[in-house]
PDB file of N, CA and C in Angstrom:
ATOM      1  N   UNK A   1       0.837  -1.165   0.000  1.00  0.00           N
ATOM      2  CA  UNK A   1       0.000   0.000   0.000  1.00  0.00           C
ATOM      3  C   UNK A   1       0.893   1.243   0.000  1.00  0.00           C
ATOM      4  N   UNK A   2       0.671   1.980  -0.688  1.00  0.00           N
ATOM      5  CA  UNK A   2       1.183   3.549  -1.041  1.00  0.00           C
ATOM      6  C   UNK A   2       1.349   4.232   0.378  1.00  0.00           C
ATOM      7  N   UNK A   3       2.505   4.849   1.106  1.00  0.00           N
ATOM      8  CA  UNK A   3       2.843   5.620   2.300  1.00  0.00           C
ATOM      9  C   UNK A   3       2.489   7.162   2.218  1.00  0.00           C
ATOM     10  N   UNK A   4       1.921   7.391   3.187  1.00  0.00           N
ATOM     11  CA  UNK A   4       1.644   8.549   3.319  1.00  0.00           C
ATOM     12  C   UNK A   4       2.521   9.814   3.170  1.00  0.00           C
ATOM     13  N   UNK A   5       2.553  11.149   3.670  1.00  0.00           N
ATOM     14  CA  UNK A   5       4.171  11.743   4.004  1.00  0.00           C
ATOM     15  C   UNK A   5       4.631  11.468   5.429  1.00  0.00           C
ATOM     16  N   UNK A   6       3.931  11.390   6.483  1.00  0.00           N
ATOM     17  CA  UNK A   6       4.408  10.937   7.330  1.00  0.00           C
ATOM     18  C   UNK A   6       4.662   9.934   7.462  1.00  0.00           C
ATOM     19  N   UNK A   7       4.343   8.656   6.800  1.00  0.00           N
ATOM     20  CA  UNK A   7       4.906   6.978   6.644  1.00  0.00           C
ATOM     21  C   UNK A   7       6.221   7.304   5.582  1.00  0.00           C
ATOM     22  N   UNK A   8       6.719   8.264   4.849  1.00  0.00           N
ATOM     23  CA  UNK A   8       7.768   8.310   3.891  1.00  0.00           C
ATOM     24  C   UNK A   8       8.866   9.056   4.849  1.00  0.00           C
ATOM     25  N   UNK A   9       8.416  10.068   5.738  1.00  0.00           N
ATOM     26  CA  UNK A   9       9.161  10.620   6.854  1.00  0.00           C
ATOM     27  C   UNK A   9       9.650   9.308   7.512  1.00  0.00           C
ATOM     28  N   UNK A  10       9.154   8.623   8.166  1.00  0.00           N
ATOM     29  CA  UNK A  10       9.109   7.618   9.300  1.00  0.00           C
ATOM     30  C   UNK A  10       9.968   6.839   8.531  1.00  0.00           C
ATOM     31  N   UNK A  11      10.411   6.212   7.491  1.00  0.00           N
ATOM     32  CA  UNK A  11      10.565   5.204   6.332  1.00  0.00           C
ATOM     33  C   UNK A  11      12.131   5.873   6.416  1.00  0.00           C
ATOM     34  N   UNK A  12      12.225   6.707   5.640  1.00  0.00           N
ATOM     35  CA  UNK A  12      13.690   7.237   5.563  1.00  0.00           C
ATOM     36  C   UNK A  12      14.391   7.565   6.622  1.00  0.00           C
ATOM     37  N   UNK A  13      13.660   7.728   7.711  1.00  0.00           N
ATOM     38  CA  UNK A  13      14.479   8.102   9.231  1.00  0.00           C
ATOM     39  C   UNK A  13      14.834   6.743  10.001  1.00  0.00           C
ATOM     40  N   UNK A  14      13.882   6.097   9.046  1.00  0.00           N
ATOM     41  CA  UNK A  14      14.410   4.218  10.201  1.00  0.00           C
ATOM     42  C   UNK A  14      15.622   3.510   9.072  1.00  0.00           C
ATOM     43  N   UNK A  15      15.542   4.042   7.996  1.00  0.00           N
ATOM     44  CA  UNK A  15      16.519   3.455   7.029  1.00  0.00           C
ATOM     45  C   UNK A  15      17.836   4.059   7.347  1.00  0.00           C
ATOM     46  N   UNK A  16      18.086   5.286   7.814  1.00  0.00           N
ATOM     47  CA  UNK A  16      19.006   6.353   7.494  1.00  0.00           C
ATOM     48  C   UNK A  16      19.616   5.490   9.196  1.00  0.00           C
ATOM     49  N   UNK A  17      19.183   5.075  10.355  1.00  0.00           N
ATOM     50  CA  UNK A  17      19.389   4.546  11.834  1.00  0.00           C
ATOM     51  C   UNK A  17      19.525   3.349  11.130  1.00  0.00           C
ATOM     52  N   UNK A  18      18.577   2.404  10.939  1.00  0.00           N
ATOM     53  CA  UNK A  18      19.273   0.907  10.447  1.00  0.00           C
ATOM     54  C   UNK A  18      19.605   0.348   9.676  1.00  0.00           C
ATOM     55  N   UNK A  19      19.967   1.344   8.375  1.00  0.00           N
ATOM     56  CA  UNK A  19      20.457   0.438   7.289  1.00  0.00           C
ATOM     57  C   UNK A  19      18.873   0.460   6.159  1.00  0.00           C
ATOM     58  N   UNK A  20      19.377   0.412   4.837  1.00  0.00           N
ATOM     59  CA  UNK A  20      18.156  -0.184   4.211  1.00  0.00           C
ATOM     60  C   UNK A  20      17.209  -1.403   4.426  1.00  0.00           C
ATOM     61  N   UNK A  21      17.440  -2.372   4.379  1.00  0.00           N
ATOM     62  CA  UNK A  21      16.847  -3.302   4.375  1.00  0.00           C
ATOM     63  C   UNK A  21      16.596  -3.422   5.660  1.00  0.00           C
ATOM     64  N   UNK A  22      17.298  -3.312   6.996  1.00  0.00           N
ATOM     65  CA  UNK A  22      16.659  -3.450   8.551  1.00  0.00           C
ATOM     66  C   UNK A  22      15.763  -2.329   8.711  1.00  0.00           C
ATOM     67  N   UNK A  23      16.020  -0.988   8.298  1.00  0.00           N
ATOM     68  CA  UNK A  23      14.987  -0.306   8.103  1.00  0.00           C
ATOM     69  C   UNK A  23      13.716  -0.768   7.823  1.00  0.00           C
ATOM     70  N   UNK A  24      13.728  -1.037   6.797  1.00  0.00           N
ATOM     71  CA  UNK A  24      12.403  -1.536   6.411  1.00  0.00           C
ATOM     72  C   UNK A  24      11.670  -2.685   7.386  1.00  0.00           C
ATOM     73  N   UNK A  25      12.461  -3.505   7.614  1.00  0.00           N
ATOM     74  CA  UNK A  25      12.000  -4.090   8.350  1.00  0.00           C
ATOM     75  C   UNK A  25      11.169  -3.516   9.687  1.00  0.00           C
ATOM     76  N   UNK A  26      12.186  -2.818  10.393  1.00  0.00           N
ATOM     77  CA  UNK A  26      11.373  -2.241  11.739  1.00  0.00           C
ATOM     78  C   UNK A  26      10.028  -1.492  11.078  1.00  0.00           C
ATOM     79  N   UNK A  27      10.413  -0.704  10.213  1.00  0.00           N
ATOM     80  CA  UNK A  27       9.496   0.040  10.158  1.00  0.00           C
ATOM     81  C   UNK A  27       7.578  -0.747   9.715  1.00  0.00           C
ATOM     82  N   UNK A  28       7.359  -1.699   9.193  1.00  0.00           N
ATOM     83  CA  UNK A  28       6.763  -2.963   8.622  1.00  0.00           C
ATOM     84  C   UNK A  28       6.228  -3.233  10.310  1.00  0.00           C
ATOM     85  N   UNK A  29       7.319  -3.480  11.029  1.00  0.00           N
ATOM     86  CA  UNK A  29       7.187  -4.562  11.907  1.00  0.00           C
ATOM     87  C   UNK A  29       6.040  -3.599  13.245  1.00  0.00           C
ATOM     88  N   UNK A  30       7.140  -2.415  13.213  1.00  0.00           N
ATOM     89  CA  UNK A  30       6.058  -1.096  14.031  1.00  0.00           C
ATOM     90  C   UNK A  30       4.284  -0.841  13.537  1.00  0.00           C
ATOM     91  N   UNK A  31       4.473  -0.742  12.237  1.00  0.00           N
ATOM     92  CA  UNK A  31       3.262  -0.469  11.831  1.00  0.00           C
ATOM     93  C   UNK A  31       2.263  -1.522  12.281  1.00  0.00           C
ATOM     94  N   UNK A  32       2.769  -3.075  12.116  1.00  0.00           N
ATOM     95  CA  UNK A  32       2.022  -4.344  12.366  1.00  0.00           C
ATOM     96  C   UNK A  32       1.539  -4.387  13.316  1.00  0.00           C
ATOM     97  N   UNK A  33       2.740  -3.858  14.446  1.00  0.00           N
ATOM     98  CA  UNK A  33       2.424  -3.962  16.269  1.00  0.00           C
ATOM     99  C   UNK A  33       1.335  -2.909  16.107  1.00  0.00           C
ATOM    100  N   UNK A  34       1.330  -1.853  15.507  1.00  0.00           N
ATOM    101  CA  UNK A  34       0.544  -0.457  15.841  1.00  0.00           C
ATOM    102  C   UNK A  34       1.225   0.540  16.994  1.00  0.00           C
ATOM    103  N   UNK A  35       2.318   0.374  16.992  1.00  0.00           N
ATOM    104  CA  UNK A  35       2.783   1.752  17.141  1.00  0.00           C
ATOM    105  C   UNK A  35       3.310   3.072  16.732  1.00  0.00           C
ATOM    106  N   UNK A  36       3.162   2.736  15.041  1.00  0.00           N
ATOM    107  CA  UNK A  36       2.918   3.970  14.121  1.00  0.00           C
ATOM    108  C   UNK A  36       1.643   4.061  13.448  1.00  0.00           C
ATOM    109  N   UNK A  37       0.798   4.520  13.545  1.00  0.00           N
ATOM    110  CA  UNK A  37      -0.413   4.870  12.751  1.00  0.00           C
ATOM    111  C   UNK A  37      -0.285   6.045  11.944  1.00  0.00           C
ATOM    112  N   UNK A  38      -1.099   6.040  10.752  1.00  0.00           N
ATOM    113  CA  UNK A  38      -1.541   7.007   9.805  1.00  0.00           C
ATOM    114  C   UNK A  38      -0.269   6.742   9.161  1.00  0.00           C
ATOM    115  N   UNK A  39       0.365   5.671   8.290  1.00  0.00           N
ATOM    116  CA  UNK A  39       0.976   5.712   7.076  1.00  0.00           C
ATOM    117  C   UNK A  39       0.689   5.204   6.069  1.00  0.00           C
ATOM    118  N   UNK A  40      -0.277   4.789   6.165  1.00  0.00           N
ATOM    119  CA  UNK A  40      -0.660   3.619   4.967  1.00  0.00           C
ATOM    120  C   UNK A  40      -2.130   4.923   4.473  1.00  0.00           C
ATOM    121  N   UNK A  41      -2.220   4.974   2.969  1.00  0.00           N
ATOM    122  CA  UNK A  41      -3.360   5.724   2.304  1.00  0.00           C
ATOM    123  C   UNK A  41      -4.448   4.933   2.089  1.00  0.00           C
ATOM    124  N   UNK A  42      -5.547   5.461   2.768  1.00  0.00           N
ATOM    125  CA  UNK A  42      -6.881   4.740   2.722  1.00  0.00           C
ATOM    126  C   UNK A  42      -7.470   4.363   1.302  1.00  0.00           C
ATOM    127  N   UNK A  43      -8.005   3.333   1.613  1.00  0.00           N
ATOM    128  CA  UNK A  43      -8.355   2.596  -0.092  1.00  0.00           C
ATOM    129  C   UNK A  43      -9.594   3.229  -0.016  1.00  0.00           C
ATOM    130  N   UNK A  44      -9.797   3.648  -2.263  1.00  0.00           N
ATOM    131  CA  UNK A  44     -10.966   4.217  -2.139  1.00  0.00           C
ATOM    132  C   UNK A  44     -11.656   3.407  -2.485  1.00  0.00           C
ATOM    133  N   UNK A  45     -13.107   3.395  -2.892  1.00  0.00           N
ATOM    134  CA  UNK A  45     -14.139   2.501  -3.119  1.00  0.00           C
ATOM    135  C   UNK A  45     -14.329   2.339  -4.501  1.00  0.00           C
TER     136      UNK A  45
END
């Protein structure tokens, strides 16, 4: 799903601390737990 600007903020600031690919990871893994909300763009109908 397409990132918001604050999920593209959040995205490059966990990549830029862990590396590309661990980046991504945490960042995936946060969203799953729900301790980042509002990055993902709501699907339209």
């Amino acid at each position: 799903m397409p990132l918001t600007e604050k999920g593209k903020k959040i995205m490059k600031s966990m990549k830029k601390q862990y590396g590309k690919k661990k980046g991504e990871t945490v960042f995936y893994a946060s969203k799953n737990k729900g301790k980042i909300k509002g990055v993902d763009r709501k699907r339209g109908k």
